[in-house]
N, C-alpha and C. Protein backbone atom coordinates (compact mmCIF):
# COMPACT_ATOMS: atom_id res chain seq x y z
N UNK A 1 -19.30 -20.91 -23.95
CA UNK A 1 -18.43 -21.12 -22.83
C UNK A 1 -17.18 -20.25 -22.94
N UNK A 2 -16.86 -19.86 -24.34
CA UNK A 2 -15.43 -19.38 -24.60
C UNK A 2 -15.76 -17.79 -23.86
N UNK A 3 -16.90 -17.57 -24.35
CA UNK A 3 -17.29 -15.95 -23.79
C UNK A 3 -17.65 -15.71 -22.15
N UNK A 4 -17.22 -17.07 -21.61
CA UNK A 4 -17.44 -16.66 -20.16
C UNK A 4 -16.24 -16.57 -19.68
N UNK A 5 -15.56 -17.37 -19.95
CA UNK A 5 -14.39 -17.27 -20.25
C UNK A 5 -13.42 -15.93 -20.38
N UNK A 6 -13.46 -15.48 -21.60
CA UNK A 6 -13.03 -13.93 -21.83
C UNK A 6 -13.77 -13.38 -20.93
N UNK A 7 -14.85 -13.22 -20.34
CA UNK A 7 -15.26 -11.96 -19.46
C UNK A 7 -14.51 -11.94 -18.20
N UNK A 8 -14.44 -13.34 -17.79
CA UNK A 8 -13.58 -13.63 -16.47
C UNK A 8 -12.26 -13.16 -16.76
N UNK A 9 -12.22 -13.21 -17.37
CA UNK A 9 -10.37 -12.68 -18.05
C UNK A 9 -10.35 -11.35 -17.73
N UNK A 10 -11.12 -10.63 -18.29
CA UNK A 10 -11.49 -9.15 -18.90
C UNK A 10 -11.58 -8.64 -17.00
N UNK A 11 -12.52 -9.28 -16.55
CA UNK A 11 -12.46 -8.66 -14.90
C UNK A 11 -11.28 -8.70 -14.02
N UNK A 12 -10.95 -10.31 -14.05
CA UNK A 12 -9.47 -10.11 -13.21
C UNK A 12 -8.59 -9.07 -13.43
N UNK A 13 -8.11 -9.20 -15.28
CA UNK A 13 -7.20 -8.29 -15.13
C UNK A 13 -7.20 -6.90 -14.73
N UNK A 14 -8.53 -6.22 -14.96
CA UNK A 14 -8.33 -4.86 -14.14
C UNK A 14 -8.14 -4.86 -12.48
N UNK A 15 -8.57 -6.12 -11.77
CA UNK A 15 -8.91 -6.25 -10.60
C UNK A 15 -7.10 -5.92 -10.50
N UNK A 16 -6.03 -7.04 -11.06
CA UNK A 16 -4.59 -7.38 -10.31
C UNK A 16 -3.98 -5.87 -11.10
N UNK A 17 -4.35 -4.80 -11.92
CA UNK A 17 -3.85 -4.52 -12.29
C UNK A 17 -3.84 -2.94 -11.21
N UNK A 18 -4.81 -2.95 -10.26
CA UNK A 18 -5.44 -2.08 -9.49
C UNK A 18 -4.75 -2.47 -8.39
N UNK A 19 -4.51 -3.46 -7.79
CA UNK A 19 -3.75 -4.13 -7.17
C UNK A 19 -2.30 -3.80 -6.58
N UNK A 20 -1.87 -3.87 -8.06
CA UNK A 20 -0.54 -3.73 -8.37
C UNK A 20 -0.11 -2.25 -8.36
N UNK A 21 -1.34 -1.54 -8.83
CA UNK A 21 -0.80 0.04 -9.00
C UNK A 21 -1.05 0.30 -7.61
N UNK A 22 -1.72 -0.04 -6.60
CA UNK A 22 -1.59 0.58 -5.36
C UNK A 22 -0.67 0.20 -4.55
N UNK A 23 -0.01 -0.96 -4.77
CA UNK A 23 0.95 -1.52 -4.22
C UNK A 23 2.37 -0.62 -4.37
N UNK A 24 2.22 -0.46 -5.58
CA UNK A 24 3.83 0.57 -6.36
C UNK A 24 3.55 2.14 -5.42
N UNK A 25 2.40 2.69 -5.92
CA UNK A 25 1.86 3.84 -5.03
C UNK A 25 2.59 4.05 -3.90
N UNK A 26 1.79 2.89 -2.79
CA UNK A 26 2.01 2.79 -1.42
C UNK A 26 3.18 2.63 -0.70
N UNK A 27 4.29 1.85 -1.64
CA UNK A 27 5.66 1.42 -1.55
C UNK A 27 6.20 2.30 -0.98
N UNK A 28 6.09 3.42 -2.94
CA UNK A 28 6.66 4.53 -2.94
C UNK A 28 6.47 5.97 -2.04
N UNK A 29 4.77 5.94 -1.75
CA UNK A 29 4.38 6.98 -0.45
C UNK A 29 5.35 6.54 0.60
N UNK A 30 5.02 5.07 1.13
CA UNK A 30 5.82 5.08 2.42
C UNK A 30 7.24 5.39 2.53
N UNK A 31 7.86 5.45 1.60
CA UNK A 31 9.49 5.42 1.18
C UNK A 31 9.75 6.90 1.18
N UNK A 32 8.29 8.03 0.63
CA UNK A 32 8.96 8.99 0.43
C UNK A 32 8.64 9.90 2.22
N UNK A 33 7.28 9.51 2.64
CA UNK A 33 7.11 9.82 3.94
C UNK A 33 8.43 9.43 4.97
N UNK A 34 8.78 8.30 4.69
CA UNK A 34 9.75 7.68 5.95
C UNK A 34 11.41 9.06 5.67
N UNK A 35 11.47 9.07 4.11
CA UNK A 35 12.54 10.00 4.41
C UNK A 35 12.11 11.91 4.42
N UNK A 36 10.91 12.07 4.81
CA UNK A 36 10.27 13.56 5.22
C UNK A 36 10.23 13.30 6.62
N UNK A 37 10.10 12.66 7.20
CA UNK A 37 9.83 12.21 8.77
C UNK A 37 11.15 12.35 9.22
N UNK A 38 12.07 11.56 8.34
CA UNK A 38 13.38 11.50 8.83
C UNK A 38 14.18 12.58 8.60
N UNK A 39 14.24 13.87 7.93
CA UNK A 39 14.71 14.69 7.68
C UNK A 39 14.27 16.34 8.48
N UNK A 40 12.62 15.84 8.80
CA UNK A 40 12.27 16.50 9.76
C UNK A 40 12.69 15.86 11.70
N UNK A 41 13.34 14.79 12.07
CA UNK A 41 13.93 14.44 12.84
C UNK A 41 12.74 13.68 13.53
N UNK A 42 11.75 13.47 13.12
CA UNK A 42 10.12 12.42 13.56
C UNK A 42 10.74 11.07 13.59
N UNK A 43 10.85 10.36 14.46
CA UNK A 43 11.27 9.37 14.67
C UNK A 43 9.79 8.26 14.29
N UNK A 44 9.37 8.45 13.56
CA UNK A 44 8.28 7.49 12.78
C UNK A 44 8.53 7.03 11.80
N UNK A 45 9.12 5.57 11.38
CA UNK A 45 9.29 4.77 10.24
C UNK A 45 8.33 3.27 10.35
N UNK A 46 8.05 3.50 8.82
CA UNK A 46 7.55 1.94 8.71
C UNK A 46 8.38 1.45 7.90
N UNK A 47 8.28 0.44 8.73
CA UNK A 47 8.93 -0.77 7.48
C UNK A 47 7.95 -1.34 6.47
N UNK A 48 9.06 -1.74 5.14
CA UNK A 48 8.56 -2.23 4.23
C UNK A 48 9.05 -4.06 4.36
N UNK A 49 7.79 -4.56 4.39
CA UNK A 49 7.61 -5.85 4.96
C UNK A 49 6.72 -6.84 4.22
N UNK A 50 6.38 -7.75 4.18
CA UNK A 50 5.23 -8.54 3.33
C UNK A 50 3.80 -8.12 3.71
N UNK A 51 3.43 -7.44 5.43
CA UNK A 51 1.89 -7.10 6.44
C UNK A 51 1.89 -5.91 5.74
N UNK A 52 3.10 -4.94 5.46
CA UNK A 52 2.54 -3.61 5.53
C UNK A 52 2.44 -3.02 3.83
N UNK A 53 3.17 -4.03 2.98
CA UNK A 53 2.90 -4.56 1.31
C UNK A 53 1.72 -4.78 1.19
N UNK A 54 1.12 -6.18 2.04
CA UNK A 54 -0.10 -6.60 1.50
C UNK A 54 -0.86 -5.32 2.28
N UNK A 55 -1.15 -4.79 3.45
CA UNK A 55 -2.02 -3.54 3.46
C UNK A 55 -2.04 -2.78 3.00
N UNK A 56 -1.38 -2.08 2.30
CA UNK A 56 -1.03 -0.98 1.22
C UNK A 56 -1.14 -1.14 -0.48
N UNK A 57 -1.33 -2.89 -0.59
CA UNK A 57 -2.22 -3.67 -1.77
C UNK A 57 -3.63 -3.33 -1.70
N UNK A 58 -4.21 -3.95 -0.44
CA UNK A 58 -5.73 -3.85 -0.64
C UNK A 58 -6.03 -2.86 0.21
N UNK A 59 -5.96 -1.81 0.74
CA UNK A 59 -6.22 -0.51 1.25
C UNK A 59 -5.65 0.70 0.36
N UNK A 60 -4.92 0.62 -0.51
CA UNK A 60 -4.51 1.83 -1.10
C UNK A 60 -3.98 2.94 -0.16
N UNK A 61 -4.18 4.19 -0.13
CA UNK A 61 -3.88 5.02 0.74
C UNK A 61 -4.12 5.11 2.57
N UNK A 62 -5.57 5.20 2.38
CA UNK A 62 -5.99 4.45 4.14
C UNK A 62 -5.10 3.48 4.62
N UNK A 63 -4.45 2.79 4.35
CA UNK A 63 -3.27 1.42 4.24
C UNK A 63 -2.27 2.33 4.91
N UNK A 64 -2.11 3.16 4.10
CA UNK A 64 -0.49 3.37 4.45
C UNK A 64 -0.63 4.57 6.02
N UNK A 65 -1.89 5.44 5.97
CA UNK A 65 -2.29 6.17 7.02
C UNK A 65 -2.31 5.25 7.86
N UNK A 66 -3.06 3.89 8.28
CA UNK A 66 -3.45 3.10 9.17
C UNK A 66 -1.68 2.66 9.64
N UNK A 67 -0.94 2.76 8.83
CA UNK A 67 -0.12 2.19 9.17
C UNK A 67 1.00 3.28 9.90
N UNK A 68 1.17 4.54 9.63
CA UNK A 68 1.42 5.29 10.33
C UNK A 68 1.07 5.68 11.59
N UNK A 69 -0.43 5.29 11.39
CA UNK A 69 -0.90 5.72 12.48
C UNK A 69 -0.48 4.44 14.03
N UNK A 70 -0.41 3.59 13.48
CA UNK A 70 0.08 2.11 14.34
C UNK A 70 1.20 2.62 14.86
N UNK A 71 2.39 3.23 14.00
CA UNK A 71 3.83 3.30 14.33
C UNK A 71 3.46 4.35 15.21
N UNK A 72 2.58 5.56 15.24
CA UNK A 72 2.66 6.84 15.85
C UNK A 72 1.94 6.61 17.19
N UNK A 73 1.77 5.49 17.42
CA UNK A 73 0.82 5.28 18.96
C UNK A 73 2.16 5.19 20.10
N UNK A 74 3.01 4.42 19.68
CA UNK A 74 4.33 4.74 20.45
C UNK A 74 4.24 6.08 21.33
N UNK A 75 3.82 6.93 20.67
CA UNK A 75 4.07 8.96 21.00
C UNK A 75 3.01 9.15 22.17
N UNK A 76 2.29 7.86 22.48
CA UNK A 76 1.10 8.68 22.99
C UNK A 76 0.64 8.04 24.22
C-alpha cells in the first residue's frame, strides 16, 4: 500500500510542478508583451487576474495567445 502511495506522490508532484512553471512563464510573457505593446503605442493589455492566471496555468503558451487574441477582437 505504502508503494501506491509513493507513486501517487511521485506523479502529482511533477503534474503541480508543470503547473506552476507555466503559470510563472505566462505571468511573466504577459507582463513582458503588455509593456512591448505599450511602448509600441498598441493599445492591447491584459490583465493579470485569477481567469487569465488560471488560463495561462493550464494552457501554457496557447493561454496567453488565446488571451490576446480576446483583448485584440476590440480592433476588429
Amino acid at each position: 500500500m505504502d508503494g501506491k502511495k509513493d507513486q501517487e506522490e511521485e506523479q502529482s508532484q511533477p503534474l503541480l510542478m508543470r503547473i506552476l512553471v507555466r503559470m510563472a512563464l505566462g505571468i511573466a510573457l504577459i507582463m513582458v508583451l503588455n509593456t512591448c505593446f505599450q511602448k509600441a503605442r498598441i493599445d492591447i493589455t491584459v490583465g493579470l487576474n485569477p481567469f487569465s492566471v488560471a488560463a495561462v496555468s493550464t494552457l501554457g503558451v496557447p493561454g496567453v495567445v488565446m488571451l490576446y487574441g480576446i483583448a485584440g477582437c476590440k480592433y476588429l
